[in-house]
N, C-alpha and C. Protein backbone atom coordinates (compact mmCIF):
# COMPACT_ATOMS: atom_id res chain seq x y z
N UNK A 1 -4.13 102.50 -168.25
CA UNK A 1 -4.32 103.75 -167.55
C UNK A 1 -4.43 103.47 -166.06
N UNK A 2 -3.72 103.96 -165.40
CA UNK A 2 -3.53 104.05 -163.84
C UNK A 2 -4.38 105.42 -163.37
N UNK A 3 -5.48 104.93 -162.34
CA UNK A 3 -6.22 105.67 -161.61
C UNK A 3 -5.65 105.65 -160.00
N UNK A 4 -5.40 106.80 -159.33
CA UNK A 4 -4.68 107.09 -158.26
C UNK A 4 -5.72 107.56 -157.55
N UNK A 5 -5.16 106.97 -155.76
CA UNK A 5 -6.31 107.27 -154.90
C UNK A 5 -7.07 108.75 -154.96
N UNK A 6 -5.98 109.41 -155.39
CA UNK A 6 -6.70 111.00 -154.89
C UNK A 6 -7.88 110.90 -155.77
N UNK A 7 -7.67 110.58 -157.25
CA UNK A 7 -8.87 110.62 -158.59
C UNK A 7 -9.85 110.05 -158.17
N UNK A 8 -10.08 109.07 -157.75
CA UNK A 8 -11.46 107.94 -157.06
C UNK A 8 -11.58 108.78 -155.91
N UNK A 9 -10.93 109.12 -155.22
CA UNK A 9 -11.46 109.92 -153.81
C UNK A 9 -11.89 111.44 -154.42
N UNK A 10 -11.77 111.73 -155.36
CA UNK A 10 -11.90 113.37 -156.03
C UNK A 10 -13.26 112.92 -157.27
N UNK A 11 -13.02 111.76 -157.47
CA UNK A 11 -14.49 111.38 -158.00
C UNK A 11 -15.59 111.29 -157.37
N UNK A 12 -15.29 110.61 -156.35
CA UNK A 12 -16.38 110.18 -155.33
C UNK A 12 -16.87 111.55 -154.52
N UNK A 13 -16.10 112.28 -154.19
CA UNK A 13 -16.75 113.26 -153.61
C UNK A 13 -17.57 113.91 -154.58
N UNK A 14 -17.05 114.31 -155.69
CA UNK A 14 -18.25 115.02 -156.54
C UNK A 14 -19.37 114.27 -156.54
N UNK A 15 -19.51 112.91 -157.10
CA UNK A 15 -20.59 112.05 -156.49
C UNK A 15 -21.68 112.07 -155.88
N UNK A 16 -20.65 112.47 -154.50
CA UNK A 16 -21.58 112.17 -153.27
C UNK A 16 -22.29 113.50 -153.10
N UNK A 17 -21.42 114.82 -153.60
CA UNK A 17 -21.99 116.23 -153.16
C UNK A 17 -23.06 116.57 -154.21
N UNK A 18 -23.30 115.46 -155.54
CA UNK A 18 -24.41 115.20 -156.35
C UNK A 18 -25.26 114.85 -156.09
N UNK A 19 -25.07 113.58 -155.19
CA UNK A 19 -26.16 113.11 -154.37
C UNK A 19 -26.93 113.53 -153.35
N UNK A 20 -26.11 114.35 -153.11
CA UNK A 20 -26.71 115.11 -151.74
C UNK A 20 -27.77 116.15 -152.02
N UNK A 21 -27.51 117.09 -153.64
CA UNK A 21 -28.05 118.03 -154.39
C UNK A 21 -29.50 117.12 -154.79
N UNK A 22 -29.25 116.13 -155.44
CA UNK A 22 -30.52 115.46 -155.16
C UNK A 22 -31.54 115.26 -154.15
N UNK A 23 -31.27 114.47 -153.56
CA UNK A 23 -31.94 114.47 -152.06
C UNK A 23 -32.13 115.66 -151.95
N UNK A 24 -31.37 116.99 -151.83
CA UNK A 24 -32.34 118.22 -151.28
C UNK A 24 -33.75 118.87 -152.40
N UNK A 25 -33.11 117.95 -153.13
CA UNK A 25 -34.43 118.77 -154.39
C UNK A 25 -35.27 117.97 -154.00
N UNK A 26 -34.96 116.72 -153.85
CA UNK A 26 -36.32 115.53 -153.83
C UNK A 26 -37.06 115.95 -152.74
N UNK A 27 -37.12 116.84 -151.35
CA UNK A 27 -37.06 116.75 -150.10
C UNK A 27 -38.15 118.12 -150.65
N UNK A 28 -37.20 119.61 -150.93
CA UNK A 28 -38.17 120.14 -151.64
C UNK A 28 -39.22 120.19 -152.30
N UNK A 29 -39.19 119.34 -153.11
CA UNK A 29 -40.05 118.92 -154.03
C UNK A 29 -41.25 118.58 -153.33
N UNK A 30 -41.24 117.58 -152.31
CA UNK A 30 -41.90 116.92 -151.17
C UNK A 30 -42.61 118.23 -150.54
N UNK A 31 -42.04 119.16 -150.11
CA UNK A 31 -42.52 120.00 -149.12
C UNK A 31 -43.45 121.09 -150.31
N UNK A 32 -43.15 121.81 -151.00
CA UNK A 32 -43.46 122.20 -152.17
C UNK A 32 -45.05 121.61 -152.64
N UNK A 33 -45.24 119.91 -152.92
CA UNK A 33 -45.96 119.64 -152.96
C UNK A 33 -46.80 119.26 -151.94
N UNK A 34 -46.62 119.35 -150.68
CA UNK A 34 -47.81 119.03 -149.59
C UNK A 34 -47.79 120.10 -148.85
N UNK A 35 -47.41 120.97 -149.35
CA UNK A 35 -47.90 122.32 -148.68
C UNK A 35 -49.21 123.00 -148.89
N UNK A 36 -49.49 122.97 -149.94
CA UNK A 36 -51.07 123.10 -150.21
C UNK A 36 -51.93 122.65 -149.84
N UNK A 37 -51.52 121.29 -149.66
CA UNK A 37 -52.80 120.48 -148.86
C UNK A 37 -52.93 120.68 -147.59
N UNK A 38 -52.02 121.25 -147.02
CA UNK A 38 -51.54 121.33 -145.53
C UNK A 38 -52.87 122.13 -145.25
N UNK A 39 -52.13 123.79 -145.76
CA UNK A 39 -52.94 124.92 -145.40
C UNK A 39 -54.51 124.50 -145.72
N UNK A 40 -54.21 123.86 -146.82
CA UNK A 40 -56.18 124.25 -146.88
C UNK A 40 -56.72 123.05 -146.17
N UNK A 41 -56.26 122.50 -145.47
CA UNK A 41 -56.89 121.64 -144.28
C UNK A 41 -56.45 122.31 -142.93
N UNK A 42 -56.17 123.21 -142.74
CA UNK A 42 -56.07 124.07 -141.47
C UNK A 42 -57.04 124.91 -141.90
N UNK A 43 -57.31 125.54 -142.63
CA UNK A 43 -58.20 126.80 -143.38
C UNK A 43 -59.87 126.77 -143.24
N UNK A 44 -59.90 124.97 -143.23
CA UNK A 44 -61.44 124.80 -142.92
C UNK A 44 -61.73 124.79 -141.62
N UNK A 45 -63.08 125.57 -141.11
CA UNK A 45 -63.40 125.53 -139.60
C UNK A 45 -64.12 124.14 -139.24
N UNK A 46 -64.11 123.68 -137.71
CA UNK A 46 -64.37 122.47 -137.46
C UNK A 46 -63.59 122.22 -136.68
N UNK A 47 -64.10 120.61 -136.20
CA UNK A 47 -63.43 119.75 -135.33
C UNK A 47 -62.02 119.42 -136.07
N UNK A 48 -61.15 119.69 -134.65
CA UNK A 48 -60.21 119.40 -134.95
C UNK A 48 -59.20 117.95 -135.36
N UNK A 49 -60.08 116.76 -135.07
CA UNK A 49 -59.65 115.23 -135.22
C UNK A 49 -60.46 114.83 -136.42
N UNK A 50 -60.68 115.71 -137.36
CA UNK A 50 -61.25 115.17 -138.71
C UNK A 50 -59.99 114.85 -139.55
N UNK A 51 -60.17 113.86 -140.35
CA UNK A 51 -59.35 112.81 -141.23
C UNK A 51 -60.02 113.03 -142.17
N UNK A 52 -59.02 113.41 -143.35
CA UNK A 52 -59.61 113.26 -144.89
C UNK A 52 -58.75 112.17 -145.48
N UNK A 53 -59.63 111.06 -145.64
CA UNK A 53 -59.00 109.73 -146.76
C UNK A 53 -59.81 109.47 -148.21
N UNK A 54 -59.13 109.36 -148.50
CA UNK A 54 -58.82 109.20 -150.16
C UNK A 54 -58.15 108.22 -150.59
N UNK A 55 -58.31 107.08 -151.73
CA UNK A 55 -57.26 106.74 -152.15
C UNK A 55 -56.42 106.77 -152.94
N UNK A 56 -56.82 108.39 -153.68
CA UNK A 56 -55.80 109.01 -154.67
C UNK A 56 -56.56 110.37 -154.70
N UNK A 57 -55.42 111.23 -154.96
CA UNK A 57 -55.91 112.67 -155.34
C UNK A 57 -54.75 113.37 -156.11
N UNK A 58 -55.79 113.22 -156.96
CA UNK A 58 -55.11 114.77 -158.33
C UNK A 58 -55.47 115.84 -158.04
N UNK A 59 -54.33 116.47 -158.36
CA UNK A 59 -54.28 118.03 -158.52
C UNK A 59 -54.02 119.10 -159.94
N UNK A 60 -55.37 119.08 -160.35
CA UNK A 60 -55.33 119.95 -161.36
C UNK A 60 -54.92 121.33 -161.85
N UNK A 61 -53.90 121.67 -162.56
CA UNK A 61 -53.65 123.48 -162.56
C UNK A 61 -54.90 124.19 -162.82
N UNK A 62 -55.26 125.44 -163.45
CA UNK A 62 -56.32 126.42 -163.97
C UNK A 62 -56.62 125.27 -165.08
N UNK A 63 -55.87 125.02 -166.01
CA UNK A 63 -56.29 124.56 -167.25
C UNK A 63 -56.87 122.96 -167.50
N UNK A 64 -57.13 122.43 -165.82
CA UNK A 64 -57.40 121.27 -166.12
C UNK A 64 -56.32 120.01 -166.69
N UNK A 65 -55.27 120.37 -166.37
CA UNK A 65 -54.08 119.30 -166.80
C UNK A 65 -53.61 118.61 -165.26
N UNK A 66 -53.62 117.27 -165.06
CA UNK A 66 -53.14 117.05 -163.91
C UNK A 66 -51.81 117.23 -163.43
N UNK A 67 -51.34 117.65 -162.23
CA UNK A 67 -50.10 118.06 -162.14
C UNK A 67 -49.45 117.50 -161.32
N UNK A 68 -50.31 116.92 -160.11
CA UNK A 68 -49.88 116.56 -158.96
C UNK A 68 -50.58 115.12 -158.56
N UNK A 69 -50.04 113.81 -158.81
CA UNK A 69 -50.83 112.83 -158.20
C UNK A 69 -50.16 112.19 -157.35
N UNK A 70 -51.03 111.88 -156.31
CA UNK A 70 -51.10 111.04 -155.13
C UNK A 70 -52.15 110.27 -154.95
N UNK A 71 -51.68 109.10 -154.15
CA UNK A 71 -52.42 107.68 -154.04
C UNK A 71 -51.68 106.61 -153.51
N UNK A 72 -52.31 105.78 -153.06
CA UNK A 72 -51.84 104.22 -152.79
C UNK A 72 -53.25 103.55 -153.42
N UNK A 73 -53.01 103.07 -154.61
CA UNK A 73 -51.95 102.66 -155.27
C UNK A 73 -52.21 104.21 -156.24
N UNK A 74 -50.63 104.80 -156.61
CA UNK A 74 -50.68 106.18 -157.21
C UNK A 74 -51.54 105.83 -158.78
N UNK A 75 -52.33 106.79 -158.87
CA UNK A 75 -52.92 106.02 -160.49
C UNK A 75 -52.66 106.85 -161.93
N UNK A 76 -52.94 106.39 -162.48
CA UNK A 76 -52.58 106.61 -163.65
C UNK A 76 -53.82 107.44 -164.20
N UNK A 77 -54.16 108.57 -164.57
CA UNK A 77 -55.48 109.21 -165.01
C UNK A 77 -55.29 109.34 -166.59
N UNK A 78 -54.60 108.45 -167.20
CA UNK A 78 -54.77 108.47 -168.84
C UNK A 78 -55.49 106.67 -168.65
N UNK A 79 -55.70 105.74 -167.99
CA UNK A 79 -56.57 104.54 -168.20
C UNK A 79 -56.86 104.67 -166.48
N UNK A 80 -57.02 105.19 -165.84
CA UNK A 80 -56.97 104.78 -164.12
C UNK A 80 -56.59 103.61 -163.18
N UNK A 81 -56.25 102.49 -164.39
CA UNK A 81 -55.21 101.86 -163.81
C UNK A 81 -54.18 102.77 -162.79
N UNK A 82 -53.64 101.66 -162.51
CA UNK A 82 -52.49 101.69 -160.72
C UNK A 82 -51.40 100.99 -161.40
N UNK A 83 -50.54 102.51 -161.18
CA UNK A 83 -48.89 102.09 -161.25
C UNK A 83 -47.83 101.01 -161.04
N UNK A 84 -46.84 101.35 -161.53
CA UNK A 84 -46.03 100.26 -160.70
C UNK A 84 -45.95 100.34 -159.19
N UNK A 85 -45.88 101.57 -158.49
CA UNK A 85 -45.78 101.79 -157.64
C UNK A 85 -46.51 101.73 -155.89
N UNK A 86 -46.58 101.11 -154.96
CA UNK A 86 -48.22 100.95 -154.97
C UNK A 86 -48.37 101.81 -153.65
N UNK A 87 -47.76 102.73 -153.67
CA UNK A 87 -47.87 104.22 -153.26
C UNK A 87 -47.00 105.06 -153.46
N UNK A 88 -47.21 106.17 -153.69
CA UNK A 88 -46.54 107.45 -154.57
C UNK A 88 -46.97 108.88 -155.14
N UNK A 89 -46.24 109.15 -155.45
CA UNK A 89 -46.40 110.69 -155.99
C UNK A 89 -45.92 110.99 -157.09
N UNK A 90 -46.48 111.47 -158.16
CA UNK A 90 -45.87 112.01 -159.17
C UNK A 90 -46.56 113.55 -159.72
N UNK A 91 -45.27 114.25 -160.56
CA UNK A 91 -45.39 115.61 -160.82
C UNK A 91 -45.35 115.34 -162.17
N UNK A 92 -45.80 116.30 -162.57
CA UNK A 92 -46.45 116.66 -163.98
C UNK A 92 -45.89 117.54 -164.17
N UNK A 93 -45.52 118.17 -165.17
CA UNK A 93 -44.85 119.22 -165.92
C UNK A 93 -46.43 120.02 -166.52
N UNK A 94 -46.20 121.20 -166.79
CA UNK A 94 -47.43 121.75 -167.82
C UNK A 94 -48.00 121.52 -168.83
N UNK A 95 -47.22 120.64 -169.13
CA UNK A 95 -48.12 119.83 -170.79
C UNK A 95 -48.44 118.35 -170.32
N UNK A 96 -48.45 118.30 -168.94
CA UNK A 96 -49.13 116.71 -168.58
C UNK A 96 -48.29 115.77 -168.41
N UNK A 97 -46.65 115.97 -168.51
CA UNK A 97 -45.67 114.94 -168.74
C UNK A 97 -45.02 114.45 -167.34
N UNK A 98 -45.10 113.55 -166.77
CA UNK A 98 -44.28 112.92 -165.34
C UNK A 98 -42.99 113.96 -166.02
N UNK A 99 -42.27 113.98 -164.64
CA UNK A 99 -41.09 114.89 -164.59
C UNK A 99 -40.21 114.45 -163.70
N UNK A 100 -41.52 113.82 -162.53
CA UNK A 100 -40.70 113.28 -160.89
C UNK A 100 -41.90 112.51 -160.41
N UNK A 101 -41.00 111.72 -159.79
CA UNK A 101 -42.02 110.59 -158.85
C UNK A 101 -41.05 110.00 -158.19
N UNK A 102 -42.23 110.20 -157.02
CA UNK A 102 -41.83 109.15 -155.64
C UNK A 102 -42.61 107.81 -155.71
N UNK A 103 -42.11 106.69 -154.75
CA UNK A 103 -43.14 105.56 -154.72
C UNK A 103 -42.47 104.58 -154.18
N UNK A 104 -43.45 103.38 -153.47
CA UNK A 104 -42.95 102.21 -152.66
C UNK A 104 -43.92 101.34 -153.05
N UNK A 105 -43.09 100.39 -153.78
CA UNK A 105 -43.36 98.87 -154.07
C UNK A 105 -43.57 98.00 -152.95
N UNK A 106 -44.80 97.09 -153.54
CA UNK A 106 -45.20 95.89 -152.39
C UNK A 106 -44.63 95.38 -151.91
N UNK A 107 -42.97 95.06 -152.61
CA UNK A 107 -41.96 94.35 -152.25
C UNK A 107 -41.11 95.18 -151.52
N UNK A 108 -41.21 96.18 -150.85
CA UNK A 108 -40.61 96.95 -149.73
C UNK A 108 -39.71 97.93 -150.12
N UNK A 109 -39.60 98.00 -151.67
CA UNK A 109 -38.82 98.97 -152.50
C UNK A 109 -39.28 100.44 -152.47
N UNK A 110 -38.40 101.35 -152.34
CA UNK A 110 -38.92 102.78 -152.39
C UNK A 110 -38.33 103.17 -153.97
N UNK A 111 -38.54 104.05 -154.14
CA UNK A 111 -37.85 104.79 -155.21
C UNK A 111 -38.35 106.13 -156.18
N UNK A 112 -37.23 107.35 -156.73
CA UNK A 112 -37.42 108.37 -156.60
C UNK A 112 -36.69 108.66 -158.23
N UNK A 113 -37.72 108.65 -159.00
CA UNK A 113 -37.48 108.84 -160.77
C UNK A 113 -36.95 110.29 -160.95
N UNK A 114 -36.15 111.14 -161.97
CA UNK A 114 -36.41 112.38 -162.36
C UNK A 114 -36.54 111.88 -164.04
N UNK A 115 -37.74 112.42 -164.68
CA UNK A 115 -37.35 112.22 -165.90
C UNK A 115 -36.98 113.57 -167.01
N UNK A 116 -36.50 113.31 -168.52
CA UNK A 116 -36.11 114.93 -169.20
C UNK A 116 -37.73 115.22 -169.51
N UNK A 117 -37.53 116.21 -170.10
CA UNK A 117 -38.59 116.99 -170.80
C UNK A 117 -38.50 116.34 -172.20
N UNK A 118 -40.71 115.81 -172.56
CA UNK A 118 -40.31 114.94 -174.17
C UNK A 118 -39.85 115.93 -175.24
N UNK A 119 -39.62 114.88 -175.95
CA UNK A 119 -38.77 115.25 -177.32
C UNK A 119 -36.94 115.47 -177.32
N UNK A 120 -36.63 114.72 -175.88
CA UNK A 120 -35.50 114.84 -175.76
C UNK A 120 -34.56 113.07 -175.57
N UNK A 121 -33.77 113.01 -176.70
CA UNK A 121 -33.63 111.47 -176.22
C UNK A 121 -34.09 110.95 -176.65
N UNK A 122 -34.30 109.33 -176.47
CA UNK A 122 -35.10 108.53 -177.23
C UNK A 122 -36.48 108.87 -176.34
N UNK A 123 -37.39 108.28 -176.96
CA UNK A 123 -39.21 108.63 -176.80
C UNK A 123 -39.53 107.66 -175.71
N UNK A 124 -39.05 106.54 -176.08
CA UNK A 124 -39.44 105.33 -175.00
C UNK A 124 -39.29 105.14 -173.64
N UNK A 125 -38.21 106.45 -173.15
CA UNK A 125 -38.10 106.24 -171.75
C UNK A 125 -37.50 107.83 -171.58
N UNK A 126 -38.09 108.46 -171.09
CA UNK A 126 -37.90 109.80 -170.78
C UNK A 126 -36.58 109.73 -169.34
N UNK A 127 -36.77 108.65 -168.72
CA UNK A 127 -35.98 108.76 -166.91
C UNK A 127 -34.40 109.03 -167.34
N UNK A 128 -34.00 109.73 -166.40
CA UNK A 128 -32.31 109.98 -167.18
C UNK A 128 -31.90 109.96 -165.56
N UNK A 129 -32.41 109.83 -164.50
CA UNK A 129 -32.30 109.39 -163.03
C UNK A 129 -33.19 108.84 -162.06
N UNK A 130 -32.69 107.66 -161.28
CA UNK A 130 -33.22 107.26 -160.03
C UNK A 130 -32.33 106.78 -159.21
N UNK A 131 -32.92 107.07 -157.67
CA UNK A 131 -32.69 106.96 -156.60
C UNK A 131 -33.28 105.69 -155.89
N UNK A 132 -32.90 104.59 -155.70
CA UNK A 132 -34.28 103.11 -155.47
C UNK A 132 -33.03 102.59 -154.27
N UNK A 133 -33.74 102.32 -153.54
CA UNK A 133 -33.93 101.21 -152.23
C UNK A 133 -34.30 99.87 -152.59
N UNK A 134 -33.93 98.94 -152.96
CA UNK A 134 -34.18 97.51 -153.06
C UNK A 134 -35.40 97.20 -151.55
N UNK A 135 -36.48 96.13 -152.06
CA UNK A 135 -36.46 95.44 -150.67
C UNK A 135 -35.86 94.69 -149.72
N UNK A 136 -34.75 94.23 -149.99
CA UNK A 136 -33.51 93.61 -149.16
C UNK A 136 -32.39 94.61 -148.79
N UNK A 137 -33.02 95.92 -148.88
CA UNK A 137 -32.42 97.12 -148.16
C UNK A 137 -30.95 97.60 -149.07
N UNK A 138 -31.10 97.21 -150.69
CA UNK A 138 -29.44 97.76 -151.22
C UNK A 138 -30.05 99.05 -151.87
N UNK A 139 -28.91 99.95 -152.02
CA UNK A 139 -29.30 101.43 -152.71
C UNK A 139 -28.24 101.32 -153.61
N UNK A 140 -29.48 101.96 -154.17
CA UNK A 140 -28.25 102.12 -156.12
C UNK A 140 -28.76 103.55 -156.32
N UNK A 141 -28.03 104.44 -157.35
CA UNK A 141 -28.49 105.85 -157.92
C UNK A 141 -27.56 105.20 -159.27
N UNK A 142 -28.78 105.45 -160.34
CA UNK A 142 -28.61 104.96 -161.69
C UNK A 142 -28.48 106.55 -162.62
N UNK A 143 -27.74 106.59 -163.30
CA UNK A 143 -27.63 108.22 -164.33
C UNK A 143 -28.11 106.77 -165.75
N UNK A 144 -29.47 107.63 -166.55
CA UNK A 144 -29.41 106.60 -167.95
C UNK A 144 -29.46 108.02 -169.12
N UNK A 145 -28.46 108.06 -169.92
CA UNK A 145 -28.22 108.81 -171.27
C UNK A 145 -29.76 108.87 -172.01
N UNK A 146 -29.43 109.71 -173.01
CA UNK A 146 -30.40 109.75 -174.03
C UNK A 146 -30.95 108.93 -174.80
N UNK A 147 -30.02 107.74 -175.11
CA UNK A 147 -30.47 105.85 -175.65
C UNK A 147 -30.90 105.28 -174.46
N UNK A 148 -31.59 105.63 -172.91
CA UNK A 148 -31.62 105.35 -171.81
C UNK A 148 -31.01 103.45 -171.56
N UNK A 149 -29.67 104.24 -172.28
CA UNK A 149 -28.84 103.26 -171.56
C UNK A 149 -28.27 104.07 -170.16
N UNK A 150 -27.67 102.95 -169.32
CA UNK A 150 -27.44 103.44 -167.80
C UNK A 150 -25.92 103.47 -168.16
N UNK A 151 -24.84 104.40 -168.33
CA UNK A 151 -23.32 104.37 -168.28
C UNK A 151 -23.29 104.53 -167.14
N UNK A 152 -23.83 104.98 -165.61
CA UNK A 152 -23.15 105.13 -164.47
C UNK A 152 -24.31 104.36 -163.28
N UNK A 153 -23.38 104.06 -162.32
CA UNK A 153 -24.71 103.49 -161.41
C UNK A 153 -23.33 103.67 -160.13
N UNK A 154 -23.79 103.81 -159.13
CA UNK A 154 -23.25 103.30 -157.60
C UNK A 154 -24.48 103.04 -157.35
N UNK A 155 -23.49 102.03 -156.32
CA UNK A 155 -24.16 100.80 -156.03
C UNK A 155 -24.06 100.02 -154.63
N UNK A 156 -25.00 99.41 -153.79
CA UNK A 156 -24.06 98.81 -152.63
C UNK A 156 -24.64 97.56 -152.94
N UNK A 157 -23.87 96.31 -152.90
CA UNK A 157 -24.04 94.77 -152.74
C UNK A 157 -24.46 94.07 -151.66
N UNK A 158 -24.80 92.72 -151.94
CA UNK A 158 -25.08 92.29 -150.42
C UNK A 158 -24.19 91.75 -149.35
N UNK A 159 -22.47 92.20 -150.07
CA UNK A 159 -21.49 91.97 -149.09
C UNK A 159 -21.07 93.24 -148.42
N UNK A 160 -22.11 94.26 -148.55
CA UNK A 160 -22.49 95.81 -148.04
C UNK A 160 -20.95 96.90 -148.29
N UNK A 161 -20.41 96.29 -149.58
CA UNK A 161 -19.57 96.99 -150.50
C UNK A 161 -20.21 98.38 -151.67
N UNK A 162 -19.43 99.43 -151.98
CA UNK A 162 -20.01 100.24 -152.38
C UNK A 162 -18.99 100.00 -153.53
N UNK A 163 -19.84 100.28 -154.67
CA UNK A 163 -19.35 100.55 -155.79
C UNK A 163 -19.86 101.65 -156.94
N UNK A 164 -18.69 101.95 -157.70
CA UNK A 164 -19.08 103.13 -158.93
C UNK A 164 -18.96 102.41 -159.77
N UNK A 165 -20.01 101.98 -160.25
CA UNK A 165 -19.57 101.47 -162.00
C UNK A 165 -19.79 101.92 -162.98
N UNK A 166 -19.10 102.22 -164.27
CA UNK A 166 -19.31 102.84 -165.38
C UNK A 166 -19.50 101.26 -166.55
N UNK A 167 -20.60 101.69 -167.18
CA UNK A 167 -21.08 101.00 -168.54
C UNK A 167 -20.89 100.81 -169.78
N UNK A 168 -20.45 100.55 -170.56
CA UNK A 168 -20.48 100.87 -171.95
C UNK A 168 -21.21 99.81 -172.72
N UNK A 169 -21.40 100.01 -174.00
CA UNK A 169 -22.28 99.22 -174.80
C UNK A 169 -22.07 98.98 -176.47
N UNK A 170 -20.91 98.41 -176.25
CA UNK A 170 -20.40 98.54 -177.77
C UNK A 170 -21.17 97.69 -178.91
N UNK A 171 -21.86 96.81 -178.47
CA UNK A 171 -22.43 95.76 -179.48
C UNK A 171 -24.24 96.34 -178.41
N UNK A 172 -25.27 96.03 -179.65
CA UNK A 172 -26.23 96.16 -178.79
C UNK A 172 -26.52 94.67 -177.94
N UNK A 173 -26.24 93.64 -178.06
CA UNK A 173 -26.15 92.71 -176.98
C UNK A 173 -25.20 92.27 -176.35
N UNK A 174 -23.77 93.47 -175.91
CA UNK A 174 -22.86 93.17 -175.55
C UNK A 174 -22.56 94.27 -174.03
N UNK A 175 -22.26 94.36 -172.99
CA UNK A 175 -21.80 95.51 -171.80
C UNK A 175 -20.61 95.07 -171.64
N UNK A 176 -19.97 96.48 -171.12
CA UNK A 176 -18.48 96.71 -170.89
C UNK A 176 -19.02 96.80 -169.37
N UNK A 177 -18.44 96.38 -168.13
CA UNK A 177 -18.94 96.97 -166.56
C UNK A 177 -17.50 96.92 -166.32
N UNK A 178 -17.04 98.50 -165.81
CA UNK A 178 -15.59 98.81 -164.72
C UNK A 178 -16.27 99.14 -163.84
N UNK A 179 -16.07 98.67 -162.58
CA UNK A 179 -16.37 99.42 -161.37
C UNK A 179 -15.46 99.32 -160.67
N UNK A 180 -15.43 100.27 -159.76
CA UNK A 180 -14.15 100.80 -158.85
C UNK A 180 -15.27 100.43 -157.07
N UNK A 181 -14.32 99.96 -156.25
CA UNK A 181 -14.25 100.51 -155.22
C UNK A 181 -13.44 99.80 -154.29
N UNK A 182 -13.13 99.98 -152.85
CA UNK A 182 -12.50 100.04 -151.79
C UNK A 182 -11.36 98.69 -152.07
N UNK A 183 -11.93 97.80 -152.35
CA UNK A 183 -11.17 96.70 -153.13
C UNK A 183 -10.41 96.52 -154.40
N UNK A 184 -10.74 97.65 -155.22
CA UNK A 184 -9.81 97.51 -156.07
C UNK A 184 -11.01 97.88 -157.21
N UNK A 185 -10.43 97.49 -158.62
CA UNK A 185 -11.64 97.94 -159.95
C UNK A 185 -11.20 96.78 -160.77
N UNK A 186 -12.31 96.14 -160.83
CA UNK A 186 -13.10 95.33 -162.44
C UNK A 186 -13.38 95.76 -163.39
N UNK A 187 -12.80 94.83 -164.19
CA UNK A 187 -13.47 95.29 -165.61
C UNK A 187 -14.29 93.83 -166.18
N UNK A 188 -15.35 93.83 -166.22
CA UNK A 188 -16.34 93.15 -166.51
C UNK A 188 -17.12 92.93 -167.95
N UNK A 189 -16.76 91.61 -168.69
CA UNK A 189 -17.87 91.84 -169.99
C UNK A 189 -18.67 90.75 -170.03
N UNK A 190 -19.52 91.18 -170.60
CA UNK A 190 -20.83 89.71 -171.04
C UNK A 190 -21.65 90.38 -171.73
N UNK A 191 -22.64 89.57 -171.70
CA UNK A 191 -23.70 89.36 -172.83
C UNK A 191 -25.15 90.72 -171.90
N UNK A 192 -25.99 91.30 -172.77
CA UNK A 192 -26.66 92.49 -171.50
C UNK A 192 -27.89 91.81 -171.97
């Protein structure tokens, strides 16, 4: 099968105008959630050079379910252990379930989860997207299916090449990797 420039250039743009739909939700999301805190720290009377620190704060709905956590290091309020993350944000859905999270690793990594709603997919890993920054500065956006296997990832390398690669997984200890870009497309197998 022969793939023609226009198809990779008509792929990639959908892609990228995906990516972009992301980022504006993630950005939202952001503003959405620190807007509350905003106002009700303008709302109190007082000096104006007061600092409120914390090193984590939940945000509970009416019903007492956490919805909103923040922290360095972001924590976990089912053992209060500290995340992978060792600052971050994560959203809660109404029955208590991560949904989204932000966060930056010690190792200089950022990164930005969406996960499904449970009971969808396998149980073991709800994430079906992220957005991550390496600490040696590479960006990948990973799509992982309902077996949260990953079939799609772009990607940039450290020869600061961009690539789309698609996955497959025909044996469970076996990957198919095609990736396409500016250089041409691989098809890649080994052992996963």
């Amino acid at each position: 099968m022969t793939i023609t420039d226009g198809a990779i250039l008509e792929r990639l743009t959908r892609l990228e105008g995906g990516l972009r739909r992301w980022r504006l939700a993630a950005l939202g999301i952001l503003l959405v959630a620190g807007t509350p805190g905003l106002i009700a720290l303008t709302r109190h009377p007082g000096p104006t050079d007061r600092v409120l620190r914390a090193r984590a704060l939940i945000i509970e709905d009416a019903r007492g379910h956490d919805r909103i956590l923040l922290g360095a290091p972001l924590p976990d309020p089912r053992d209060g252990e500290r995340r992978v993350a060792s600052t971050g944000l994560a959203i809660n859905d109404a029955d208590g379930y991560e949904r989204v999270a932000v966060g930056s690793g010690e190792d200089g990594s950022v990164s930005m989860g969406f996960d499904a709603p449970p009971g969808v997919g396998d149980p073991r890993n709800r994430e079906r997207a992220n957005l991550i920054v390496s600490g040696d500065g590479l960006a990948t956006f990973r799509v992982l299916d309902g077996r949260t296997a990953v079939p799609l990832r772009i990607y940039t390398d450290p020869q600061n090449r961009a690539w789309l690669e698609f996955l497959d997984f025909p044996k469970p200890d076996r990957v198919v990797r095609r990736r396409i870009g500016f250089s041409g497309e691989e098809r890649l197998e080994g052992i996963d």
